[in-house]
N, C-alpha and C. Protein backbone atom coordinates (compact mmCIF):
# COMPACT_ATOMS: atom_id res chain seq x y z
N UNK A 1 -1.86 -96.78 55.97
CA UNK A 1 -1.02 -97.41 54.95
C UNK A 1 -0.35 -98.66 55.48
N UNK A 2 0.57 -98.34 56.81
CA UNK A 2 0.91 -99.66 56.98
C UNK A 2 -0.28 -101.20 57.06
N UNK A 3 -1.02 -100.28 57.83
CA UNK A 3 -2.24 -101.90 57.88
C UNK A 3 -1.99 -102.21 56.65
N UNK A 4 -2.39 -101.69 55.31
CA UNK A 4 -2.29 -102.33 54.17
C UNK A 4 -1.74 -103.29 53.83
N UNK A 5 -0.27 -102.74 54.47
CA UNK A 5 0.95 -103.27 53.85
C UNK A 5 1.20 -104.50 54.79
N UNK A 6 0.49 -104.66 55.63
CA UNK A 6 0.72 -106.00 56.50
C UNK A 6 0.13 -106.88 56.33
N UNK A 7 -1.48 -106.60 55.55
CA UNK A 7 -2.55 -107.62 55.10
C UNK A 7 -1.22 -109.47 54.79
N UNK A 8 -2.46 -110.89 54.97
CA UNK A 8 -2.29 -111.63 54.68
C UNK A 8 -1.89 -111.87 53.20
N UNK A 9 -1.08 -112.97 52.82
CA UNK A 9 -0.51 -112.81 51.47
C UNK A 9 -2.04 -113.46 50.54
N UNK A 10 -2.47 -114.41 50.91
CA UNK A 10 -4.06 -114.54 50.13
C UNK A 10 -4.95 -113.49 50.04
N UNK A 11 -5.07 -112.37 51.07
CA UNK A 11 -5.62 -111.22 51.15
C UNK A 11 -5.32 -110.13 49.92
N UNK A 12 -3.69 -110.04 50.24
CA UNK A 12 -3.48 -109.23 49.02
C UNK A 12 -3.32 -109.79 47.48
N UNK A 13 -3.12 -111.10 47.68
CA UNK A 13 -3.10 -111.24 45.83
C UNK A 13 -5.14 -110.81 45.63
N UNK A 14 -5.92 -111.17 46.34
CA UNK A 14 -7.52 -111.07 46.31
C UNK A 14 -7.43 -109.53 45.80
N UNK A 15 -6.88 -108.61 47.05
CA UNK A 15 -7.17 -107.13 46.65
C UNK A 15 -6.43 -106.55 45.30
N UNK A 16 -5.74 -107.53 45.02
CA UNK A 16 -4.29 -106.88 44.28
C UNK A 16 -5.43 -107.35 42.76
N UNK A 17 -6.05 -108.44 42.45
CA UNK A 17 -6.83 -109.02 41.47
C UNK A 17 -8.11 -108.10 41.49
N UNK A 18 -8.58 -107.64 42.61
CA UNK A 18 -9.79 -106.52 42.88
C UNK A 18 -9.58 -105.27 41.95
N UNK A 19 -8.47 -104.67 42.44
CA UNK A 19 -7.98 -103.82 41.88
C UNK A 19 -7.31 -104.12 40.35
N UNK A 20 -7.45 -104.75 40.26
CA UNK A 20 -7.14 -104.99 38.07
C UNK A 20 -8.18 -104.82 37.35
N UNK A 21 -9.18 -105.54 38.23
CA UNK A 21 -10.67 -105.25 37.26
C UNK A 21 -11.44 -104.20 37.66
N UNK A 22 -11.17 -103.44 39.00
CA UNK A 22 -11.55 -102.26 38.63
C UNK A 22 -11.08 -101.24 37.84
N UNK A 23 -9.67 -101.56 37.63
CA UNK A 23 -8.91 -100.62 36.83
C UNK A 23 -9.46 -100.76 35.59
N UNK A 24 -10.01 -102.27 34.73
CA UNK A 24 -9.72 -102.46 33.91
C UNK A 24 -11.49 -102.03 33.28
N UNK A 25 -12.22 -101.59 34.22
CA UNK A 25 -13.53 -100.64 34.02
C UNK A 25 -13.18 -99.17 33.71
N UNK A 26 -12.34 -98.97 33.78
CA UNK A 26 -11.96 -97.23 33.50
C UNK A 26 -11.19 -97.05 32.48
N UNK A 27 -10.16 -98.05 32.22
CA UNK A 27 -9.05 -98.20 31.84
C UNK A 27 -8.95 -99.31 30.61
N UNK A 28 -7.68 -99.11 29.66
CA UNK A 28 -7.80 -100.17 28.05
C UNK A 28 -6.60 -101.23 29.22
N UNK A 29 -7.21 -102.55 29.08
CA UNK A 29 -6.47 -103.31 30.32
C UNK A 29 -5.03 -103.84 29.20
N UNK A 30 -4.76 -103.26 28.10
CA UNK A 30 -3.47 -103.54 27.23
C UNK A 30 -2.29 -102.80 27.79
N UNK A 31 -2.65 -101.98 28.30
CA UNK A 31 -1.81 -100.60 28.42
C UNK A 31 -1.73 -100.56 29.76
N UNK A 32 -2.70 -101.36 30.95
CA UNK A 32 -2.67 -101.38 32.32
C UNK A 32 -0.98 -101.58 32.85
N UNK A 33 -0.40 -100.75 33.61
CA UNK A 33 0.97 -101.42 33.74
C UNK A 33 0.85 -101.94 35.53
N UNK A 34 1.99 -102.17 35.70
CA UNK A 34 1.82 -103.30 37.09
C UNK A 34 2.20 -101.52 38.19
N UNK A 35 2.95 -100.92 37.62
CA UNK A 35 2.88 -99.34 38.30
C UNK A 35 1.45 -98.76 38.69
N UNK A 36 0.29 -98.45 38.08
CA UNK A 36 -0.74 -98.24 38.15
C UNK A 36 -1.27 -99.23 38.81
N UNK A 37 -1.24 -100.41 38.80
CA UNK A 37 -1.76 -101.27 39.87
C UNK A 37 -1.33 -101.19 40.67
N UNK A 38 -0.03 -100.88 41.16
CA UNK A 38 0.45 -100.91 42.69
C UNK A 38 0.18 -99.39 43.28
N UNK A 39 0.23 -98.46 42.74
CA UNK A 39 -0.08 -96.61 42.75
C UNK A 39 -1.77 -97.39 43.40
N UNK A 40 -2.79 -97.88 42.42
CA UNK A 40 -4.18 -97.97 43.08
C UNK A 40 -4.06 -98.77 44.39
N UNK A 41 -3.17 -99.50 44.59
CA UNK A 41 -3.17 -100.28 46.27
C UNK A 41 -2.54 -99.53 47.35
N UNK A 42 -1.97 -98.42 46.55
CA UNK A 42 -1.24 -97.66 47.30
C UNK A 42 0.34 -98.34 48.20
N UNK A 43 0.88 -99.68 47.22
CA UNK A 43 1.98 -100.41 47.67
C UNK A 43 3.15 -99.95 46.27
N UNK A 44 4.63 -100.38 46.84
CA UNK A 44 5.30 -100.15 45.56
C UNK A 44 5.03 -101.72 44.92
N UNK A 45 5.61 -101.46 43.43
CA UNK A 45 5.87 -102.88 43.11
C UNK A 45 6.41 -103.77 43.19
N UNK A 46 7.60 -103.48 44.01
CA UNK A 46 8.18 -104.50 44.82
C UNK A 46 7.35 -105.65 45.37
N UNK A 47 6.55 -104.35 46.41
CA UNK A 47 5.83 -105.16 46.71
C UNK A 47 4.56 -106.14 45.75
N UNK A 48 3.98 -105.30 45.20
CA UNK A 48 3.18 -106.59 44.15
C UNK A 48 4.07 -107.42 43.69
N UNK A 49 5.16 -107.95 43.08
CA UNK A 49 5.71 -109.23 42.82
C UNK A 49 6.27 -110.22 44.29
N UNK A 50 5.88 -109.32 45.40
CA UNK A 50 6.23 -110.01 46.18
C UNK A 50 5.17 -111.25 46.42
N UNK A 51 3.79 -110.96 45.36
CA UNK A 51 2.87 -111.99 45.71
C UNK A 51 2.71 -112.67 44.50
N UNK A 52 2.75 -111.81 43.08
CA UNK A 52 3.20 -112.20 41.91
C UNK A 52 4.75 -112.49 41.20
N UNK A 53 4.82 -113.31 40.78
CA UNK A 53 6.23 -113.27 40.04
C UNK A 53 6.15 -112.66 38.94
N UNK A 54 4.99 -112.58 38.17
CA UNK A 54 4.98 -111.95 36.84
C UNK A 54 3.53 -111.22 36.58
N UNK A 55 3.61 -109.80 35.61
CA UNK A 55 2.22 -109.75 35.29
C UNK A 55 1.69 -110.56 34.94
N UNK A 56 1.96 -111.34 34.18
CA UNK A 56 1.19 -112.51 33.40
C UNK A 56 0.08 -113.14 34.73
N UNK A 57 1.06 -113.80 35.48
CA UNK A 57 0.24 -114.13 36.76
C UNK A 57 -0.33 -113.73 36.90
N UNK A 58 -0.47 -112.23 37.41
CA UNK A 58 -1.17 -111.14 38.02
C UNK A 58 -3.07 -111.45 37.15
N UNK A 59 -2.62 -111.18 35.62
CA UNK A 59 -3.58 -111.14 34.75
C UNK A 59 -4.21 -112.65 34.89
N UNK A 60 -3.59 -113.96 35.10
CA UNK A 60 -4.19 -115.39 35.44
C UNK A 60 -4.92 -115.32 36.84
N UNK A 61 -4.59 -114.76 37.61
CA UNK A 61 -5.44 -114.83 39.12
C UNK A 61 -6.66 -113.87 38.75
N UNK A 62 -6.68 -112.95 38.05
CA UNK A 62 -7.54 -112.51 37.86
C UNK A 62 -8.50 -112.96 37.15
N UNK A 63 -8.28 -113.88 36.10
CA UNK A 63 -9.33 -114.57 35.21
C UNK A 63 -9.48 -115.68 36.43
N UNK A 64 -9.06 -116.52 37.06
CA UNK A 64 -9.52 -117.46 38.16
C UNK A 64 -10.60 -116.98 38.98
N UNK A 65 -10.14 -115.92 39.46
CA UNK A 65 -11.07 -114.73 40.48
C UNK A 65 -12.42 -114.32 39.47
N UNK A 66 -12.47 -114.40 38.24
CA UNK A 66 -13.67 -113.82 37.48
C UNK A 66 -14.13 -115.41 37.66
N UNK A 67 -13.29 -116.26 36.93
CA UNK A 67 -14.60 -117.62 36.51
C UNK A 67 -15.01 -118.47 37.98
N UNK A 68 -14.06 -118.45 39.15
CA UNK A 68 -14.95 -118.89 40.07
C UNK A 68 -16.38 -118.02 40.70
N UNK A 69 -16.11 -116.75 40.57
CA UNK A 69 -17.57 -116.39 40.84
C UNK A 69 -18.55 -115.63 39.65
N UNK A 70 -18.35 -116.27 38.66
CA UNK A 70 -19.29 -116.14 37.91
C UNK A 70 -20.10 -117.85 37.72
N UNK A 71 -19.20 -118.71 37.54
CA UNK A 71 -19.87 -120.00 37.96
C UNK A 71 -20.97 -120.37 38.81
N UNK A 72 -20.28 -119.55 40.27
CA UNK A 72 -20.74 -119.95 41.27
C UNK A 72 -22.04 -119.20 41.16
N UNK A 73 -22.01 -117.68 40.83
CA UNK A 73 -23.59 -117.10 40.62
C UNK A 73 -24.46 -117.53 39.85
N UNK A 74 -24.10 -117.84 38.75
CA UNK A 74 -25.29 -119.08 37.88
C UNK A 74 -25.64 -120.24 38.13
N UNK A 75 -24.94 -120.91 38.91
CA UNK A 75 -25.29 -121.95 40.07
C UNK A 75 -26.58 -121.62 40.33
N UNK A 76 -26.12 -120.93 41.52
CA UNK A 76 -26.70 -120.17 42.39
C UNK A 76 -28.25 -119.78 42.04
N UNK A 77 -28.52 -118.96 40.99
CA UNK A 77 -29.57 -118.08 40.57
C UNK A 77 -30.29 -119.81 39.71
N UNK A 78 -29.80 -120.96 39.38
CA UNK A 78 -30.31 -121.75 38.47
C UNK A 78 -31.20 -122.82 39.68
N UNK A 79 -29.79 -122.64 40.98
CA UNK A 79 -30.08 -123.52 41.60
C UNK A 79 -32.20 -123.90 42.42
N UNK A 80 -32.48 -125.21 42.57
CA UNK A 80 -33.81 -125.13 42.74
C UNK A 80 -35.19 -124.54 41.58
N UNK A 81 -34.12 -124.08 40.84
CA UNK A 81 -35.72 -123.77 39.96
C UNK A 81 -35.58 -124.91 38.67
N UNK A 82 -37.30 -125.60 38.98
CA UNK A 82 -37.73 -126.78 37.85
C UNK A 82 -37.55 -126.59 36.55
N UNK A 83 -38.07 -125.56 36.32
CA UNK A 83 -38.20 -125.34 34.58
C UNK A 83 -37.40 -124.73 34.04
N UNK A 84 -36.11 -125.81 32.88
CA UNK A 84 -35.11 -125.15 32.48
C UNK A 84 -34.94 -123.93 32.03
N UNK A 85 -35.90 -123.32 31.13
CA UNK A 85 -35.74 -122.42 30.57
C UNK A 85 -35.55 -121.42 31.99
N UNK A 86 -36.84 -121.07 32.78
CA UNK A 86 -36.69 -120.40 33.95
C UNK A 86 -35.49 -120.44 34.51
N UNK A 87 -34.62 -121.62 34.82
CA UNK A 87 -33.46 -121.51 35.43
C UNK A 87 -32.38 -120.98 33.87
N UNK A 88 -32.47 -121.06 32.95
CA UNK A 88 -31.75 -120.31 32.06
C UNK A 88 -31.93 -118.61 31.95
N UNK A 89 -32.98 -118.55 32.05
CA UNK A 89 -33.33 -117.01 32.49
C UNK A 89 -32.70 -117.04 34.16
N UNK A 90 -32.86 -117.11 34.68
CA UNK A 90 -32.17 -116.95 35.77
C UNK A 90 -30.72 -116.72 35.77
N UNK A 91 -29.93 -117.45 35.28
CA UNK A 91 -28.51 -117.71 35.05
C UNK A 91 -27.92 -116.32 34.24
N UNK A 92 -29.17 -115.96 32.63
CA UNK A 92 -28.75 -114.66 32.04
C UNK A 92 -28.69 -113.70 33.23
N UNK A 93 -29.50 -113.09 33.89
CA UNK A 93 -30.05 -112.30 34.57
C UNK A 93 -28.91 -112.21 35.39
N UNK A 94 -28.34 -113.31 36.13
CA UNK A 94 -27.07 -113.03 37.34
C UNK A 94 -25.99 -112.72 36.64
N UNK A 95 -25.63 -113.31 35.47
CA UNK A 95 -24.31 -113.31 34.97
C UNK A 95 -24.52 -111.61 34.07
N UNK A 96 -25.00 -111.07 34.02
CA UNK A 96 -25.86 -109.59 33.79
C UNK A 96 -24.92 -108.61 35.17
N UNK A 97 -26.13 -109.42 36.53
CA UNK A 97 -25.84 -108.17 37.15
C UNK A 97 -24.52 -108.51 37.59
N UNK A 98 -23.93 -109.52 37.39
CA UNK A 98 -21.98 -109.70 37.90
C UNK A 98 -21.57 -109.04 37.14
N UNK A 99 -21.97 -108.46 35.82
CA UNK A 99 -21.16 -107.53 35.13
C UNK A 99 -21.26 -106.05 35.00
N UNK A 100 -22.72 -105.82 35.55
CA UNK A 100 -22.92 -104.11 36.07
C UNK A 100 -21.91 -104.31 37.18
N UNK A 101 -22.22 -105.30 38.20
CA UNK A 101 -21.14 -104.74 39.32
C UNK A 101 -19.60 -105.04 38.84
N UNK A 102 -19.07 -105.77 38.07
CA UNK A 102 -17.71 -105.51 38.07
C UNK A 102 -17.34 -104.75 36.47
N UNK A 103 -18.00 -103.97 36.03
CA UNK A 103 -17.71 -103.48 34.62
C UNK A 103 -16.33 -103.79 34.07
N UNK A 104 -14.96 -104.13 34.85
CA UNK A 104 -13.77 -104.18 34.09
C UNK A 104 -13.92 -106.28 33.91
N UNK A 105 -14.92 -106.64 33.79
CA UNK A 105 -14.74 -108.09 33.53
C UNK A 105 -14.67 -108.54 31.85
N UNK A 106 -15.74 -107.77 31.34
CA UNK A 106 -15.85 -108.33 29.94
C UNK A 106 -14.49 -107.67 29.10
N UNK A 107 -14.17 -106.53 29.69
CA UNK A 107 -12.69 -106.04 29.01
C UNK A 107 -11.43 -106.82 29.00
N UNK A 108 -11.43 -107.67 30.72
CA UNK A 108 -10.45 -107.72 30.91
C UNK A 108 -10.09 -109.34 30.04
N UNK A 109 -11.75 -110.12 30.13
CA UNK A 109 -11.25 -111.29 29.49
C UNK A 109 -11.37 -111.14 27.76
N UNK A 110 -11.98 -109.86 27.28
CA UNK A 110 -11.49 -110.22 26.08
C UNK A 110 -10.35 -109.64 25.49
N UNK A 111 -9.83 -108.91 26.54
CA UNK A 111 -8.01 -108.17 26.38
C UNK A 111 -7.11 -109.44 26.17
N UNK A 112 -7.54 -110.32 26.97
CA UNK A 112 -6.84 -111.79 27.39
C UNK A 112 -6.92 -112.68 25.95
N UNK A 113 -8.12 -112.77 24.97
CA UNK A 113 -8.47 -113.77 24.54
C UNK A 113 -7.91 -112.72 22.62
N UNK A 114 -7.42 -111.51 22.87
CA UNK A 114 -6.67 -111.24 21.97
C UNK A 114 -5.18 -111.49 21.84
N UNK A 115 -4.58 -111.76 22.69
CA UNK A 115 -3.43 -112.23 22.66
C UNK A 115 -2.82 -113.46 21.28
N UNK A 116 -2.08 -113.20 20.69
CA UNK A 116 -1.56 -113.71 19.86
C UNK A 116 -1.28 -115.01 19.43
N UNK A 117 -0.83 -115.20 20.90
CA UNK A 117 -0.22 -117.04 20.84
C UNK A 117 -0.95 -117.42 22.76
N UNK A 118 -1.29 -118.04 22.93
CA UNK A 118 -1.86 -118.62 24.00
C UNK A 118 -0.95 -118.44 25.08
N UNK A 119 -2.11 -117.80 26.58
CA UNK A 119 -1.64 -117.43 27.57
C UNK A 119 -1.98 -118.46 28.97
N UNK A 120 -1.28 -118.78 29.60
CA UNK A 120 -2.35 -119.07 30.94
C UNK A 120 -3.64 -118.63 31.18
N UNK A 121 -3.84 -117.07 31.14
CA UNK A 121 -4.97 -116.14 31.38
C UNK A 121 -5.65 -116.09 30.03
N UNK A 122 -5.05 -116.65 28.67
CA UNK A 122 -6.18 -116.40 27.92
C UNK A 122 -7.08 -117.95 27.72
N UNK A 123 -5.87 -119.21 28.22
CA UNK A 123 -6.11 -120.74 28.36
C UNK A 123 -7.58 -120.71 29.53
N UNK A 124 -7.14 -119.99 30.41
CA UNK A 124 -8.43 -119.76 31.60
C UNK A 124 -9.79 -119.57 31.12
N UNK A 125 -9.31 -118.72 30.00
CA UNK A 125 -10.75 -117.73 29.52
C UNK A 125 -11.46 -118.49 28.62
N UNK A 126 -10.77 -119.66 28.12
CA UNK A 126 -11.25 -120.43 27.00
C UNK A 126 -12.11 -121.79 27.98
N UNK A 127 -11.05 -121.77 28.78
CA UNK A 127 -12.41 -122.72 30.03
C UNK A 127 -13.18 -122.65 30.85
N UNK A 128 -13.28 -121.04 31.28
CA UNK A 128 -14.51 -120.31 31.48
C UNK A 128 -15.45 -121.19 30.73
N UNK A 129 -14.96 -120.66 28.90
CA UNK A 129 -16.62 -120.29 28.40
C UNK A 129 -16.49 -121.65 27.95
N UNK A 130 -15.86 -123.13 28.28
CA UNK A 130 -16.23 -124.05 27.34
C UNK A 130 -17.16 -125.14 29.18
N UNK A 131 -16.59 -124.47 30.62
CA UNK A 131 -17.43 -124.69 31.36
C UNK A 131 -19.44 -124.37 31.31
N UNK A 132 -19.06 -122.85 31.31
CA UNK A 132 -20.47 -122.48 30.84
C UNK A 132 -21.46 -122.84 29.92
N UNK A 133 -20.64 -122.88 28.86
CA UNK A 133 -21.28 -123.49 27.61
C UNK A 133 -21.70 -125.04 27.85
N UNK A 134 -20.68 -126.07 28.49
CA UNK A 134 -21.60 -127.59 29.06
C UNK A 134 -22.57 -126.73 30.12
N UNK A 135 -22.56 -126.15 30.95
CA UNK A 135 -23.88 -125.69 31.97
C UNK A 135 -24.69 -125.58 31.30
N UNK A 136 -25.10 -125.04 29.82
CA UNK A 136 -25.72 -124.31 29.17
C UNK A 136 -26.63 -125.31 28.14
N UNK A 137 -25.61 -126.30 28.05
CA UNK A 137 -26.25 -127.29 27.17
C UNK A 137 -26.71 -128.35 28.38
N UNK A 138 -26.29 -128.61 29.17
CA UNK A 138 -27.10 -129.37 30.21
C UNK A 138 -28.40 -128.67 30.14
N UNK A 139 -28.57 -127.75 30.73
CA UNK A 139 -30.01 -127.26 31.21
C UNK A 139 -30.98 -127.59 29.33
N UNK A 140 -30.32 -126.80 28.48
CA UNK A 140 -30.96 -127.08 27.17
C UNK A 140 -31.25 -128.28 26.45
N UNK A 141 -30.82 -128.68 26.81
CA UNK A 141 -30.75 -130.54 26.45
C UNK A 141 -31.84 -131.30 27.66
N UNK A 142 -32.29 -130.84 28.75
CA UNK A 142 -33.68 -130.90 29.76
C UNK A 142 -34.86 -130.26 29.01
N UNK A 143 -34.54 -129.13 29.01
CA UNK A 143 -35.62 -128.25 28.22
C UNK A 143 -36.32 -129.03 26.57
N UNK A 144 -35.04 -129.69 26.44
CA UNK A 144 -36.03 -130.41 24.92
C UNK A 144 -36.34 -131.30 25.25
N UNK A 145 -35.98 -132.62 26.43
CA UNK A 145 -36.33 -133.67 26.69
C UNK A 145 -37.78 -133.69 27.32
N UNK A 146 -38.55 -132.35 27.96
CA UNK A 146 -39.22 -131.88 28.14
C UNK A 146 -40.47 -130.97 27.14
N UNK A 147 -39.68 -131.05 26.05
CA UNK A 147 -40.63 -130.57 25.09
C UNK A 147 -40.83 -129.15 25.01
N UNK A 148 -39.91 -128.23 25.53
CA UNK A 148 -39.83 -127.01 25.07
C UNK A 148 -39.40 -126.36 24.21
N UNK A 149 -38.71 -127.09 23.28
CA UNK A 149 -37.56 -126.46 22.54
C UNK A 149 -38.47 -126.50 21.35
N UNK A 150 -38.03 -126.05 20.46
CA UNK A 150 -38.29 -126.19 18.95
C UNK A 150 -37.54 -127.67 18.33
N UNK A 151 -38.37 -128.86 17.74
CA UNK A 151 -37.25 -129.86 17.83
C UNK A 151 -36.13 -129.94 16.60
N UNK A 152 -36.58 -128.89 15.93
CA UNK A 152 -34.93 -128.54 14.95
C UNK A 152 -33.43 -128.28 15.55
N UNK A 153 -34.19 -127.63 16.86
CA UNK A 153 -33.28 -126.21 17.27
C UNK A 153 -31.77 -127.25 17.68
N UNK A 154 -30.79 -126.33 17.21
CA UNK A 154 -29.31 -126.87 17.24
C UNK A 154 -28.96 -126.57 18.87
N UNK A 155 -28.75 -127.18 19.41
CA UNK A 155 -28.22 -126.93 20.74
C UNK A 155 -27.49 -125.96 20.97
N UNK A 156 -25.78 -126.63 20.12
CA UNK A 156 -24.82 -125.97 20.47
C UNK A 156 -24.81 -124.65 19.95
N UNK A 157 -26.01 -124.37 18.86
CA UNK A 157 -25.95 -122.90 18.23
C UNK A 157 -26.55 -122.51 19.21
N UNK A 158 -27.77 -122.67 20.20
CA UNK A 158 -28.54 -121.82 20.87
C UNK A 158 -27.70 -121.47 22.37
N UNK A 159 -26.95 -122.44 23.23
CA UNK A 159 -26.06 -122.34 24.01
C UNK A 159 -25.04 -120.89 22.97
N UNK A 160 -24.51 -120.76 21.96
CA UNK A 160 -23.33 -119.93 21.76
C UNK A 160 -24.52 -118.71 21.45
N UNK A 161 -25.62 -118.72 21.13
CA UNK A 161 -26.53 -117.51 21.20
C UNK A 161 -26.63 -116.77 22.55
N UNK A 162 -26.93 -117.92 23.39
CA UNK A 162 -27.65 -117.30 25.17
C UNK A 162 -25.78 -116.42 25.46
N UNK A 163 -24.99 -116.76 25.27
CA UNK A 163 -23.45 -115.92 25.10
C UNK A 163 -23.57 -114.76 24.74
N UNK A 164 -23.95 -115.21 23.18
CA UNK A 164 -23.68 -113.60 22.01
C UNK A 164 -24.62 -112.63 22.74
N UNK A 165 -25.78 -113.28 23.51
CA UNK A 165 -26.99 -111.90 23.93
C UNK A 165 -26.22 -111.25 24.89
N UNK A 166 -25.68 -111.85 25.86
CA UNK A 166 -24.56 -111.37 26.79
C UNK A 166 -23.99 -110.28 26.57
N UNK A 167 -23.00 -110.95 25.57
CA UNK A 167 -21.81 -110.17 24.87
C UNK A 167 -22.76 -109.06 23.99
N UNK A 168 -23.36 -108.86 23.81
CA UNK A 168 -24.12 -108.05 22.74
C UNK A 168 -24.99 -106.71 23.88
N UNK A 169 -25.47 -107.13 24.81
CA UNK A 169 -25.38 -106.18 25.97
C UNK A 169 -24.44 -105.57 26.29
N UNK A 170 -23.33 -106.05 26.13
CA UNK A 170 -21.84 -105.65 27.08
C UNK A 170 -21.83 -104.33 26.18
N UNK A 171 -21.61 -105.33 24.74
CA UNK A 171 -21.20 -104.03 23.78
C UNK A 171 -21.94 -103.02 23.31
N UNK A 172 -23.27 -103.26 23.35
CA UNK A 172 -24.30 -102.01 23.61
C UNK A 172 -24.06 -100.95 24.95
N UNK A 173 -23.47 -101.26 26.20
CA UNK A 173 -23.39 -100.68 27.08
C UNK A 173 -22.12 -99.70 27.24
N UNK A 174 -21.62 -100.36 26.51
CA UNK A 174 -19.92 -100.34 26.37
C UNK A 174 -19.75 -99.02 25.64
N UNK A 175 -20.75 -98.95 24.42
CA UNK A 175 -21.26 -98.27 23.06
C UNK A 175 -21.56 -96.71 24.23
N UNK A 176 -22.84 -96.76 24.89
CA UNK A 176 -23.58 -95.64 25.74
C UNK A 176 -22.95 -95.53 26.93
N UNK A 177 -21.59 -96.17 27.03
CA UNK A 177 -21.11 -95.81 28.79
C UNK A 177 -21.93 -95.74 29.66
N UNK A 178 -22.63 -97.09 29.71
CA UNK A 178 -24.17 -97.18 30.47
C UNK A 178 -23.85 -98.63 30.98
N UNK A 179 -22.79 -99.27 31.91
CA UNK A 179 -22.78 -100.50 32.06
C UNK A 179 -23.73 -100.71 33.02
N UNK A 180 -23.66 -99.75 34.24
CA UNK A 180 -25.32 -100.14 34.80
C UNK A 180 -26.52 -100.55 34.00
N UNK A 181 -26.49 -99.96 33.30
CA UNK A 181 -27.93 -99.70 32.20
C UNK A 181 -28.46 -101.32 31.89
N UNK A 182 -27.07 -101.78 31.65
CA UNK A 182 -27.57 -103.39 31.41
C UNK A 182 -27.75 -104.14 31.81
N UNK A 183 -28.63 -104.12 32.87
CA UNK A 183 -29.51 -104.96 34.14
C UNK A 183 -30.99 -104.04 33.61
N UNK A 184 -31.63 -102.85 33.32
CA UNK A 184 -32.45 -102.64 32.94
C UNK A 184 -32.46 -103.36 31.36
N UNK A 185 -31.63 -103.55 30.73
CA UNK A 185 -32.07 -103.77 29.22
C UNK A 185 -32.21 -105.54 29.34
N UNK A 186 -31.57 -106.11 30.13
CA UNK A 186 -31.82 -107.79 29.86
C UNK A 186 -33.15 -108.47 29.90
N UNK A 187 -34.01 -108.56 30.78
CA UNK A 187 -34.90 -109.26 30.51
C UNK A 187 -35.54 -109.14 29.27
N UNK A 188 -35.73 -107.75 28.57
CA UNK A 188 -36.27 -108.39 27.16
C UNK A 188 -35.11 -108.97 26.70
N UNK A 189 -34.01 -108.79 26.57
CA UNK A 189 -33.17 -109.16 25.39
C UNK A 189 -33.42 -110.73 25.79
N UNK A 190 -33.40 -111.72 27.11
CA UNK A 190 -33.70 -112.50 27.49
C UNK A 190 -34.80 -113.23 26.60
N UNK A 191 -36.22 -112.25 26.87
CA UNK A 191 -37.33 -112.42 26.16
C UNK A 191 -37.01 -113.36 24.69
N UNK A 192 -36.31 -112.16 23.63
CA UNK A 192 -36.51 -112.55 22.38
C UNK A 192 -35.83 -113.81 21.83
N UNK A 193 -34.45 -113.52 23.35
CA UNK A 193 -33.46 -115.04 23.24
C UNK A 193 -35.00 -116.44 23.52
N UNK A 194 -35.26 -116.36 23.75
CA UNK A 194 -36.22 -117.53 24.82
C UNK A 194 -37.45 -117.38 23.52
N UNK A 195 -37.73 -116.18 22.91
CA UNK A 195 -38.99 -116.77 22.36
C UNK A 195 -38.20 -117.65 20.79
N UNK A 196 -36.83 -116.91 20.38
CA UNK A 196 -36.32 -118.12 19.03
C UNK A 196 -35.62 -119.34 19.58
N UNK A 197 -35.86 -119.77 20.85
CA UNK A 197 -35.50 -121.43 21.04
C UNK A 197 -36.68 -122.09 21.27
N UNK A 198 -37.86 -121.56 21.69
CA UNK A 198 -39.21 -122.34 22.56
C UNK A 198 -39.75 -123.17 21.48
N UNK A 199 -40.88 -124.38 21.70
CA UNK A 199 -41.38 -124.81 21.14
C UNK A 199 -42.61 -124.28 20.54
N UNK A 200 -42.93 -123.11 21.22
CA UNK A 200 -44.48 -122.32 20.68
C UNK A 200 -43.99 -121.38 20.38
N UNK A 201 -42.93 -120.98 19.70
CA UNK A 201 -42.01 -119.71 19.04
C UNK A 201 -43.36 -119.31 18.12
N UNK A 202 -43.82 -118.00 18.27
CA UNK A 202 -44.94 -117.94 17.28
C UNK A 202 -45.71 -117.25 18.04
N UNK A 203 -46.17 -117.92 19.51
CA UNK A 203 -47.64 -118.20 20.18
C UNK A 203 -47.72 -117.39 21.47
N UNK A 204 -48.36 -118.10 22.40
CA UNK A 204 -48.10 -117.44 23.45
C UNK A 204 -46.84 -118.26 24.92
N UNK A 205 -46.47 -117.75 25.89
CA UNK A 205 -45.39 -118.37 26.59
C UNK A 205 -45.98 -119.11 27.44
């Protein structure tokens, strides 16, 4: 226990944000109190405001801690591969398995993005998805300059689609208490996303 309690102060706001979104996989993250977070670190809450001043905070480091490495994995999985669409399949596929492994993510940012009147943590969550969404239209906006697309196809509708398939996994998984499960179900859902944007929608790939 003491080691715990001696960790670096960047260390523990990291574990202290670790521990929210795992909580917030088991747990309705409305009702999460800063007691139960400090009970799972096994610190009092004293000590957690000793790194936070406020939950609010608490709940903003944690959306920081989600959108820098979810960014960084679609990077990542896009990075080096030629053919947009391929690197768009790529990008579904990681931002997939970042959410089997942290199951309290999609809860915790849309706990955030119900909030009433605008939060730091729900302001975060809105530039998450308006980052992703330019990633999204970059790569798609290659893909037609290239001649893959369908040349009707609305950009910004198909970028807020490659999302909804996301989100539409989550909540299928969410549905069967199967968040693993949804790393087996994506590549088709991928599939059917990719065959209503392509230019040979119809044909073969």
């Amino acid at each position: 226990m003491s080691q715990r309690q001696h960790l670096p102060a960047d260390e523990r706001r990291e574990r202290t944000v670790e521990a929210v979104i795992e909580l917030c996989g088991r747990e309705e993250p409305a009702t999460l109190t800063t007691g139960r977070i400090a009970r799972r670190m096994g610190v009092t809450q004293g000590a957690l405001f000793r790194h936070f001043p406020s939950k609010e905070a608490i709940w903003e480091a944690a959306v920081a801690w989600i959108a820098e490495r979810v960014m960084a994995r679609v990077a990542a999985a896009a990075e080096g591969i030629e053919d947009p669409l391929a690197a768009l399949e790529a990008m579904f596929l990681a931002h997939v398995a970042f959410i089997a492994e942290h199951p309290g993510v999609p809860r915790l940012l849309m706990g955030q993005l119900q909030h009433p009147r605008p939060t730091a943590a729900s302001c975060l969550v809105r530039e998450l998805m308006e980052r992703y969404r330019r990633r999204l239209l970059g790569l798609l906006g290659e893909a037609g300059r290239r001649g893959k697309l369908r040349p009707e196809l609305d950009l910004d509708v198909a970028a807020t689609q490659f999302i909804g398939c996301v989100q539409g996994l989550v909540l299928q998984s969410l549905i069967a208490n199967d968040v693993a499960g949804i790393v087996d179900r994506a590549p088709a859902a991928f599939d059917l996303y990719r065959y209503g944007i392509r230019v040979d929608a119809g044909g073969d790939a």
